[in-house]
PDB file of N, CA and C in Angstrom:
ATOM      1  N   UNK A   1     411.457 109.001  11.557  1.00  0.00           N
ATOM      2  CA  UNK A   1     412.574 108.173  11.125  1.00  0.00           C
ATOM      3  C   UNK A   1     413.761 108.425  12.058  1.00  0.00           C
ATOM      4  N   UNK A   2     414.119 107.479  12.890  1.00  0.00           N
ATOM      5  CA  UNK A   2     415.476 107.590  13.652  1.00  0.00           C
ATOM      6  C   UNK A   2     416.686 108.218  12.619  1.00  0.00           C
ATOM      7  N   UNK A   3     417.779 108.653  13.479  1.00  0.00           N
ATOM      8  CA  UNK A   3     418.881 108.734  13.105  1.00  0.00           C
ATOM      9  C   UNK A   3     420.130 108.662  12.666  1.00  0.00           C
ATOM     10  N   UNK A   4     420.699 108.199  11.893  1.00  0.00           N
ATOM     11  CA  UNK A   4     421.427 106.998  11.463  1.00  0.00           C
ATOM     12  C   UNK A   4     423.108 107.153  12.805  1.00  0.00           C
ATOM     13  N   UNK A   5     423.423 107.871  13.193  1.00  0.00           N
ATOM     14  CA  UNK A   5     423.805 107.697  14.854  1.00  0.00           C
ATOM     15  C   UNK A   5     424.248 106.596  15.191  1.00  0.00           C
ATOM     16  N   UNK A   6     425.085 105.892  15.204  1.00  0.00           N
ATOM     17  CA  UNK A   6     425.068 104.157  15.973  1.00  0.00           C
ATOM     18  C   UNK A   6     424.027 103.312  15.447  1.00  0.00           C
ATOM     19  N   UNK A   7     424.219 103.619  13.676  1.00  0.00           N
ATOM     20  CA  UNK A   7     423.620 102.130  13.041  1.00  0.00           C
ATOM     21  C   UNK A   7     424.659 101.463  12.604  1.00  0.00           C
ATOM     22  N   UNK A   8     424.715 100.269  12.435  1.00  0.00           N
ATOM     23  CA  UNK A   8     425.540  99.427  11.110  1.00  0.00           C
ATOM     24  C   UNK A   8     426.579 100.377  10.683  1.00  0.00           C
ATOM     25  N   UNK A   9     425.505 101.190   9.484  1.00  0.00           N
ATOM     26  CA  UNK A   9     426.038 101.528   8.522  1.00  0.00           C
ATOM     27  C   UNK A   9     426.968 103.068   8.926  1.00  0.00           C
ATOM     28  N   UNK A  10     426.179 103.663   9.704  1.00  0.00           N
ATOM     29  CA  UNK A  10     427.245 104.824   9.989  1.00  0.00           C
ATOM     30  C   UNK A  10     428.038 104.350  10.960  1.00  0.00           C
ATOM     31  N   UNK A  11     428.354 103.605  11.282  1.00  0.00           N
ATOM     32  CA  UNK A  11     429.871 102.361  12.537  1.00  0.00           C
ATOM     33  C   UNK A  11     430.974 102.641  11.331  1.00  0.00           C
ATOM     34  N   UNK A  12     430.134 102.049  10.275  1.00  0.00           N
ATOM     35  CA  UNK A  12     430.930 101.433   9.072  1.00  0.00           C
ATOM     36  C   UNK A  12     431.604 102.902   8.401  1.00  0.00           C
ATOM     37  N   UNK A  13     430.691 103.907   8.267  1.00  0.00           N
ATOM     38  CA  UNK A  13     431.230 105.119   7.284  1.00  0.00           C
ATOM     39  C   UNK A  13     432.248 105.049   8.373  1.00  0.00           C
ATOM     40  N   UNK A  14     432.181 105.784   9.500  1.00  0.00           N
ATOM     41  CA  UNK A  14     433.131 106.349  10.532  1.00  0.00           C
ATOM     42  C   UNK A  14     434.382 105.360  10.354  1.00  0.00           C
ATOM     43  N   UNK A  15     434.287 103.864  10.271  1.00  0.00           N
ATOM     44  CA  UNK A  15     435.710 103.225  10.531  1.00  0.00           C
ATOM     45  C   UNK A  15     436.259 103.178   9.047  1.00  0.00           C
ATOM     46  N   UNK A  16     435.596 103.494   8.246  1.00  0.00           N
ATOM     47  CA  UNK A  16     436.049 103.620   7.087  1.00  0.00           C
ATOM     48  C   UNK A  16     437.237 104.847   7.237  1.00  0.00           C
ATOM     49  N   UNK A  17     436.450 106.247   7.641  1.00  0.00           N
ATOM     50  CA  UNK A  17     437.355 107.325   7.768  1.00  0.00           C
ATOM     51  C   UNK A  17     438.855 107.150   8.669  1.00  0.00           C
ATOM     52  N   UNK A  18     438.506 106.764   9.889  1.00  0.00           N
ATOM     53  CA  UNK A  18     439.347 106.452  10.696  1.00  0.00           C
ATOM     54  C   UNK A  18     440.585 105.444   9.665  1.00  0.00           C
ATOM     55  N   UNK A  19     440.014 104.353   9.470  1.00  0.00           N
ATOM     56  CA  UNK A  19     440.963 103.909   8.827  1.00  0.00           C
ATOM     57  C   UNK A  19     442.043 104.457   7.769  1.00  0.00           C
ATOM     58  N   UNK A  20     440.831 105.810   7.180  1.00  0.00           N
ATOM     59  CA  UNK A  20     441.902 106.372   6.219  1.00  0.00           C
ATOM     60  C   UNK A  20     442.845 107.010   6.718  1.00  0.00           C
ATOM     61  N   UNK A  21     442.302 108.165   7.412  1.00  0.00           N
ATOM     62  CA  UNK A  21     443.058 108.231   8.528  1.00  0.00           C
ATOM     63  C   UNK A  21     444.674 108.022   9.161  1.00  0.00           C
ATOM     64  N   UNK A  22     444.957 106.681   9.619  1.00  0.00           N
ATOM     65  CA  UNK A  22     445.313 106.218   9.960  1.00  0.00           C
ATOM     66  C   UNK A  22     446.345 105.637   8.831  1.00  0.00           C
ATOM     67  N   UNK A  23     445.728 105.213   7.960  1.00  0.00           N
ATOM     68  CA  UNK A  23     446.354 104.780   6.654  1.00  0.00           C
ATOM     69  C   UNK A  23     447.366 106.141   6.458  1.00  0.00           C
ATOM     70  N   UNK A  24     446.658 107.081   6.264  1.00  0.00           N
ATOM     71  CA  UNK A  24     447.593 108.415   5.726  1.00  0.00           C
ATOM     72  C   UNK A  24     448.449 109.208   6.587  1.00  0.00           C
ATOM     73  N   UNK A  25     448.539 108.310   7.698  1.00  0.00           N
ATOM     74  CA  UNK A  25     449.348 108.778   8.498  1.00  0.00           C
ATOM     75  C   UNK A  25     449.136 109.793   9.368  1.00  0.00           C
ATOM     76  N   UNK A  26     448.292 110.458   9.768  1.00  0.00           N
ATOM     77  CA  UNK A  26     447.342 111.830  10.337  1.00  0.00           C
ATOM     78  C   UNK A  26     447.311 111.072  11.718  1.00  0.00           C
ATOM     79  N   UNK A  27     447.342 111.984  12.580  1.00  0.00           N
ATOM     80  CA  UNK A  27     446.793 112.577  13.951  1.00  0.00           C
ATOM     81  C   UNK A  27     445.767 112.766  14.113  1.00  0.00           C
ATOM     82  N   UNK A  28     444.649 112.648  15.466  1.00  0.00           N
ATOM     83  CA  UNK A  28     444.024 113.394  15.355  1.00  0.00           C
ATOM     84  C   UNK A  28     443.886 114.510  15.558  1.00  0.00           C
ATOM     85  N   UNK A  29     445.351 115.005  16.214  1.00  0.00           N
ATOM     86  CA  UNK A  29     445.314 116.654  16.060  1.00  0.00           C
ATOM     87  C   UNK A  29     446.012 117.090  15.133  1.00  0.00           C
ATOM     88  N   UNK A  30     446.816 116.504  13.976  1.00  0.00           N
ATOM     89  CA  UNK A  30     447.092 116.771  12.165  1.00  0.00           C
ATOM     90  C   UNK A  30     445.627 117.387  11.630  1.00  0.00           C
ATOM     91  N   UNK A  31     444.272 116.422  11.826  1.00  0.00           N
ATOM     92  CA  UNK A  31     443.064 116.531  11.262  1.00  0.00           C
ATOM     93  C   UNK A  31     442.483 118.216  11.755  1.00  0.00           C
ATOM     94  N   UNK A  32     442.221 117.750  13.338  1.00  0.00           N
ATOM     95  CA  UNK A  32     442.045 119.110  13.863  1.00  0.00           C
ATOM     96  C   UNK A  32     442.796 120.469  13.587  1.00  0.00           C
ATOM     97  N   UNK A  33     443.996 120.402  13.810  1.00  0.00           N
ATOM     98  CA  UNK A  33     444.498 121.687  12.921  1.00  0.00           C
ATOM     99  C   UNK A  33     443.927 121.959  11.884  1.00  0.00           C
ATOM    100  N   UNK A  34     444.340 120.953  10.795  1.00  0.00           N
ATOM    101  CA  UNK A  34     444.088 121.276   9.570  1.00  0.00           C
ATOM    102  C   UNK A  34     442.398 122.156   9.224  1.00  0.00           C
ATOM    103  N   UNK A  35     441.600 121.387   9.889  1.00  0.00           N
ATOM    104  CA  UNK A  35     440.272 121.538  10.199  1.00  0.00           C
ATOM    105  C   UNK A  35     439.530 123.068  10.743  1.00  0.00           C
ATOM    106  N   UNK A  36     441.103 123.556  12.138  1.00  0.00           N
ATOM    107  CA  UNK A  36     440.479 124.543  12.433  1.00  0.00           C
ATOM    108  C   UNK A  36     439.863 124.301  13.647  1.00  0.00           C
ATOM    109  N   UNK A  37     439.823 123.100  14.161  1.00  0.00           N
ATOM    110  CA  UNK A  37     438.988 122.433  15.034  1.00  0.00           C
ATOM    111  C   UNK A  37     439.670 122.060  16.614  1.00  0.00           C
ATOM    112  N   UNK A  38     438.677 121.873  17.776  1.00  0.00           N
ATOM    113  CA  UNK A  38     439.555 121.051  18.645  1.00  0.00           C
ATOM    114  C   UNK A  38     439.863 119.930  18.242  1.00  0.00           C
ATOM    115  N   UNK A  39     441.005 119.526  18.822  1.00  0.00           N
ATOM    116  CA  UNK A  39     441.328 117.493  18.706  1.00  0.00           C
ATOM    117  C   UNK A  39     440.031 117.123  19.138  1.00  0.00           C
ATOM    118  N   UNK A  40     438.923 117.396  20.113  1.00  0.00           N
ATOM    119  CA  UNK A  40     438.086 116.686  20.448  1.00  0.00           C
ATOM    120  C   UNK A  40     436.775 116.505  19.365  1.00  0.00           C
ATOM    121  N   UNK A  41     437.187 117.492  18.756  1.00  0.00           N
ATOM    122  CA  UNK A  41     436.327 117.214  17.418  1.00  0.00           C
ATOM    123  C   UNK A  41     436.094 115.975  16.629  1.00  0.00           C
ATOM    124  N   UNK A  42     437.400 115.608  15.993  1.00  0.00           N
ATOM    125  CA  UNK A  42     437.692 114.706  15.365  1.00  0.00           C
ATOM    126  C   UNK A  42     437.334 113.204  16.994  1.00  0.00           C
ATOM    127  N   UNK A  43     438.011 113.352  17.544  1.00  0.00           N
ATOM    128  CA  UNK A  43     437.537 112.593  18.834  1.00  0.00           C
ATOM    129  C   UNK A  43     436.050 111.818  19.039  1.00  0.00           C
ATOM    130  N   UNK A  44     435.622 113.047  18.763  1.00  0.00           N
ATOM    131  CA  UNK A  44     434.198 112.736  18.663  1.00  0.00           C
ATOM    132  C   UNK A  44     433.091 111.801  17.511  1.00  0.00           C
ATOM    133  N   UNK A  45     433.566 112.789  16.405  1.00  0.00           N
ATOM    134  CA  UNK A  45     432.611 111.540  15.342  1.00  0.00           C
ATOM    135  C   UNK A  45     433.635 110.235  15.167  1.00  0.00           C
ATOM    136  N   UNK A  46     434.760 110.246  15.476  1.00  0.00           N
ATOM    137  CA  UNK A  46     435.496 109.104  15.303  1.00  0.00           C
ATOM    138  C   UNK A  46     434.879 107.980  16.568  1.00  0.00           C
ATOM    139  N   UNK A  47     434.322 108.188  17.941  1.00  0.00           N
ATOM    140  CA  UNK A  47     433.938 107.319  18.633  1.00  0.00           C
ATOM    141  C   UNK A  47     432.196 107.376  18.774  1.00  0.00           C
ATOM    142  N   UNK A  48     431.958 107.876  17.533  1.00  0.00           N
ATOM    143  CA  UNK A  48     430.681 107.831  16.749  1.00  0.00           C
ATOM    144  C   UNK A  48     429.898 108.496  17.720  1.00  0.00           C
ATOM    145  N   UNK A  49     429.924 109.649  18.369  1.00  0.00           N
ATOM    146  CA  UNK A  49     429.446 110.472  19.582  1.00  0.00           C
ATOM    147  C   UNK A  49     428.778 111.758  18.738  1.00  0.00           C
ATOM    148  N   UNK A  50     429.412 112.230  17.718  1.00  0.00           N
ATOM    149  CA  UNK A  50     428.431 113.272  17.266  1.00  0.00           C
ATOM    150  C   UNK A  50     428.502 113.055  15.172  1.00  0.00           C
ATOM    151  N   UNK A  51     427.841 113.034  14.848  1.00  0.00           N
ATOM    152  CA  UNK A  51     427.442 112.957  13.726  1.00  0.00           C
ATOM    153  C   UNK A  51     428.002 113.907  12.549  1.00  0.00           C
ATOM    154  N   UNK A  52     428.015 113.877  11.383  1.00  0.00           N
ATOM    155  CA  UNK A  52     428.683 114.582  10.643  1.00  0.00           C
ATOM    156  C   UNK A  52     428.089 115.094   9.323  1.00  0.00           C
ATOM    157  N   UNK A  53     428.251 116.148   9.005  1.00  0.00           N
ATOM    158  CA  UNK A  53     427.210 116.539   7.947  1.00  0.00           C
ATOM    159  C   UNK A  53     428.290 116.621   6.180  1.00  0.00           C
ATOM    160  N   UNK A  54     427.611 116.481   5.218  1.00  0.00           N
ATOM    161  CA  UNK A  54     428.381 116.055   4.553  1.00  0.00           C
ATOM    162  C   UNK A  54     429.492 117.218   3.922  1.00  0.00           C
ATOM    163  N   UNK A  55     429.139 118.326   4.277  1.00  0.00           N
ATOM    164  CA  UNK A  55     430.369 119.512   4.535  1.00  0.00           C
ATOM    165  C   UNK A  55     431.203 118.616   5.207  1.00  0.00           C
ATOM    166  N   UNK A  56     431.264 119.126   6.442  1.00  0.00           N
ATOM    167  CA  UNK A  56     432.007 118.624   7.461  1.00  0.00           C
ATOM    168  C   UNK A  56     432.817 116.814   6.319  1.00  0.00           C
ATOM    169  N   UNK A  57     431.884 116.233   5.998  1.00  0.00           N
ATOM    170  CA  UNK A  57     432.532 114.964   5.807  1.00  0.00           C
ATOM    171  C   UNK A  57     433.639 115.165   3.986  1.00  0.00           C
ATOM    172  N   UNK A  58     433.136 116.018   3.772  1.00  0.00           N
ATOM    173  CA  UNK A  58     434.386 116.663   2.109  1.00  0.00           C
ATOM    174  C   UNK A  58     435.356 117.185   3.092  1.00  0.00           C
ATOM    175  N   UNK A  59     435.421 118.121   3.931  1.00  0.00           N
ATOM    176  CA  UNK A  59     436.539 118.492   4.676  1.00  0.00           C
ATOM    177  C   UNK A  59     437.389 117.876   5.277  1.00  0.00           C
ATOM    178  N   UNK A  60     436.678 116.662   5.690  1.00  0.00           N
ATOM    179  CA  UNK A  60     437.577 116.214   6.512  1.00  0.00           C
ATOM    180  C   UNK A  60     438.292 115.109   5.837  1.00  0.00           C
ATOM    181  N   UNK A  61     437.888 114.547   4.741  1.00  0.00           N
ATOM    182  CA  UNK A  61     438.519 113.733   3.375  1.00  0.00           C
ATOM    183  C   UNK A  61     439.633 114.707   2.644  1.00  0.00           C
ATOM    184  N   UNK A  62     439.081 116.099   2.499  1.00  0.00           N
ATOM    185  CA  UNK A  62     440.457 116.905   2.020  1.00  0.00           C
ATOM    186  C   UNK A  62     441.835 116.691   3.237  1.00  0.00           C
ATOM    187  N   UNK A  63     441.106 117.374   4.119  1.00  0.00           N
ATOM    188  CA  UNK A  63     442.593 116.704   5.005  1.00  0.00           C
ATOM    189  C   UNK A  63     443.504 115.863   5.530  1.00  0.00           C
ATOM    190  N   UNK A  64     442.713 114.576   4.825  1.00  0.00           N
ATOM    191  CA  UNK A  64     443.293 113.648   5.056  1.00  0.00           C
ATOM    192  C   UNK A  64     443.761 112.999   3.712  1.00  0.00           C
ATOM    193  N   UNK A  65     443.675 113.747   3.044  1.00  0.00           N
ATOM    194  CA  UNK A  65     443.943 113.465   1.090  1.00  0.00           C
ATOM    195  C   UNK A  65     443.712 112.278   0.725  1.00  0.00           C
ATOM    196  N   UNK A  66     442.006 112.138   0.876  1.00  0.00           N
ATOM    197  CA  UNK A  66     441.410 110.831   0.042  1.00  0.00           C
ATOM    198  C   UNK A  66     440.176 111.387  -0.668  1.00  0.00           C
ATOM    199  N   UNK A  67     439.724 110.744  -1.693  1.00  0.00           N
ATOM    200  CA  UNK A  67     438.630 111.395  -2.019  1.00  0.00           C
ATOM    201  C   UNK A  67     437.272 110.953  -1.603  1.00  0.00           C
ATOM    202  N   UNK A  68     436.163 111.473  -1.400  1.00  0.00           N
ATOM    203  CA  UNK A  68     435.251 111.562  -0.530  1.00  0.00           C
ATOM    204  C   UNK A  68     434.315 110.531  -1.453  1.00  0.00           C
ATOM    205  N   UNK A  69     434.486 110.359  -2.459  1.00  0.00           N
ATOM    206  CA  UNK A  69     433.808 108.944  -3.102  1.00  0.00           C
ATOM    207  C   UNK A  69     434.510 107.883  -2.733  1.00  0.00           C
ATOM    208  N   UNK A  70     435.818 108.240  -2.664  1.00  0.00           N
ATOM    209  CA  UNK A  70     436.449 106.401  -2.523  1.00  0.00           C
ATOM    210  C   UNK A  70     435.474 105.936  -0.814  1.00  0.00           C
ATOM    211  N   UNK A  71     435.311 106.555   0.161  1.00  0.00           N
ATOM    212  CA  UNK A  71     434.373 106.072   0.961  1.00  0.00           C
ATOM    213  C   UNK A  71     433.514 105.817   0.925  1.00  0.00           C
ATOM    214  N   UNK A  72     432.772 106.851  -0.041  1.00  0.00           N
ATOM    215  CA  UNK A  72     430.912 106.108  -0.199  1.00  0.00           C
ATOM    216  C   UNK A  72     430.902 105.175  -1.350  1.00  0.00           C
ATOM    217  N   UNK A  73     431.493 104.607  -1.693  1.00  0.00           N
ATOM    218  CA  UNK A  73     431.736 103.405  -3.042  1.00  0.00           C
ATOM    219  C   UNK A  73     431.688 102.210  -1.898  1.00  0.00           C
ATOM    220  N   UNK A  74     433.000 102.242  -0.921  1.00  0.00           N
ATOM    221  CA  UNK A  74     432.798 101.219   0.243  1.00  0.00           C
ATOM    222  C   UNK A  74     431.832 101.125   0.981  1.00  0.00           C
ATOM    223  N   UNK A  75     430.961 102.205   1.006  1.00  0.00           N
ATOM    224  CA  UNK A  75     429.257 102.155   1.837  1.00  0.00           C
ATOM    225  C   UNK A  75     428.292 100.930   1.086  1.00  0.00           C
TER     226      UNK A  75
END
């Protein structure tokens, strides 16, 4: 079974985040701090280059203070 990587649907999770993102006013080095992370981190699954596990994807909804269902409801 391929990887969901540059399907549809993970385009869609990722611009979902981004958008929140963006909505909440965050950086991507606000995220990365917060995170612990390089900026290139966030860099990365945001131009859908490395994938995200669903740790990683509660964390990165805490730091951007949305809750991690209001995205997968929009999936």
């Amino acid at each position: 079974m391929p990887g969901s990587l540059g399907t549809a649907r993970y385009n869609r999770f990722v611009e979902l985040l981004v958008d929140s993102r963006k909505k909440g006013g965050f950086t991507q080095e606000q995220v990365a701090t917060t995170l612990r992370k390089p900026q290139s981190f966030v860099a990365k699954y945001e131009r859908g280059e490395r994938r995200l596990d669903v740790v990683e994807f509660v964390d990165i909804c805490r730091a951007i203070s949305i809750n991690p269902a209001n995205i997968l409801k929009k999936l």
